[in-house]
Protein backbone atom coordinates (compact mmCIF):
# COMPACT_ATOMS: atom_id res chain seq x y z
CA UNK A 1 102.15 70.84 94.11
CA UNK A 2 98.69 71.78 94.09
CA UNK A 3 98.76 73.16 90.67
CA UNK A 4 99.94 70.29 89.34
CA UNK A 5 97.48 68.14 91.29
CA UNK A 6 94.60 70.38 89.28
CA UNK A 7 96.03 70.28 86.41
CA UNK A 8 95.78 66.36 86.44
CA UNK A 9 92.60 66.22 87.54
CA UNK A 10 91.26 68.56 84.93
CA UNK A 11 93.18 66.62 82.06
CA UNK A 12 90.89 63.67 83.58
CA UNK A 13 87.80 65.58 83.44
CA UNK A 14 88.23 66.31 79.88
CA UNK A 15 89.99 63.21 79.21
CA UNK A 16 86.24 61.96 80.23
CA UNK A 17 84.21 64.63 78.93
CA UNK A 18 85.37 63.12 75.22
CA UNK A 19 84.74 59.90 76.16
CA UNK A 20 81.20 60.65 77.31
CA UNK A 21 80.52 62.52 74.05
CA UNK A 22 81.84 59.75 71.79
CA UNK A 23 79.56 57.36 73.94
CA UNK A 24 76.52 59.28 73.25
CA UNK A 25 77.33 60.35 69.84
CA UNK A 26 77.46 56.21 68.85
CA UNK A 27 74.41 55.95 71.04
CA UNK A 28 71.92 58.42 69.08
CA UNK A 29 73.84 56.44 65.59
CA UNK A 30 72.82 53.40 66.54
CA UNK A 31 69.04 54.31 67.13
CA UNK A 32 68.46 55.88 64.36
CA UNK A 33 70.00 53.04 62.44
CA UNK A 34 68.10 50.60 64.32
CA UNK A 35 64.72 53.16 63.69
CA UNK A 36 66.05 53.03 59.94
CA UNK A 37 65.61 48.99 60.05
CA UNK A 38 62.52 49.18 61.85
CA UNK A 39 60.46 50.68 59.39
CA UNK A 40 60.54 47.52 57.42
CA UNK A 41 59.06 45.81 60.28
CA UNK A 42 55.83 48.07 60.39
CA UNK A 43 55.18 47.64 56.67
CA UNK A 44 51.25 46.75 56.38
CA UNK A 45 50.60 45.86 52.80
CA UNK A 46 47.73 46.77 50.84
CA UNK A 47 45.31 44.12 49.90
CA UNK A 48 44.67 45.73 46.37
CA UNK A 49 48.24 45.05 45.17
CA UNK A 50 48.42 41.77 46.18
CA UNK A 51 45.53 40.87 44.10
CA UNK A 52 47.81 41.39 40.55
């Protein structure tokens, strides 16, 4: 009985353990996507080439 009790509660534990990793591993894809974008945003232009 206690086996199997352990046994379920370690399935759970790793059952979790994935779902943490896939949580960060989405997490740290969407920042640097989002960083990606960003860089758009702190563009400063050059007044020389906007004289042409």
């Amino acid at each position: 009985m206690c086996k199997k009790v352990l046994k379920i509660v370690g399935i759970i534990a790793a059952v979790a353990a994935v779902a943490a990793g896939v949580f960060f591993a989405v997490k740290k894809i969407k920042e640097k996507k989002a960083a990606e974008a960003g860089d758009e945003e702190n563009y400063v232009s050059c007044s020389c080439c906007e004289a042409e």
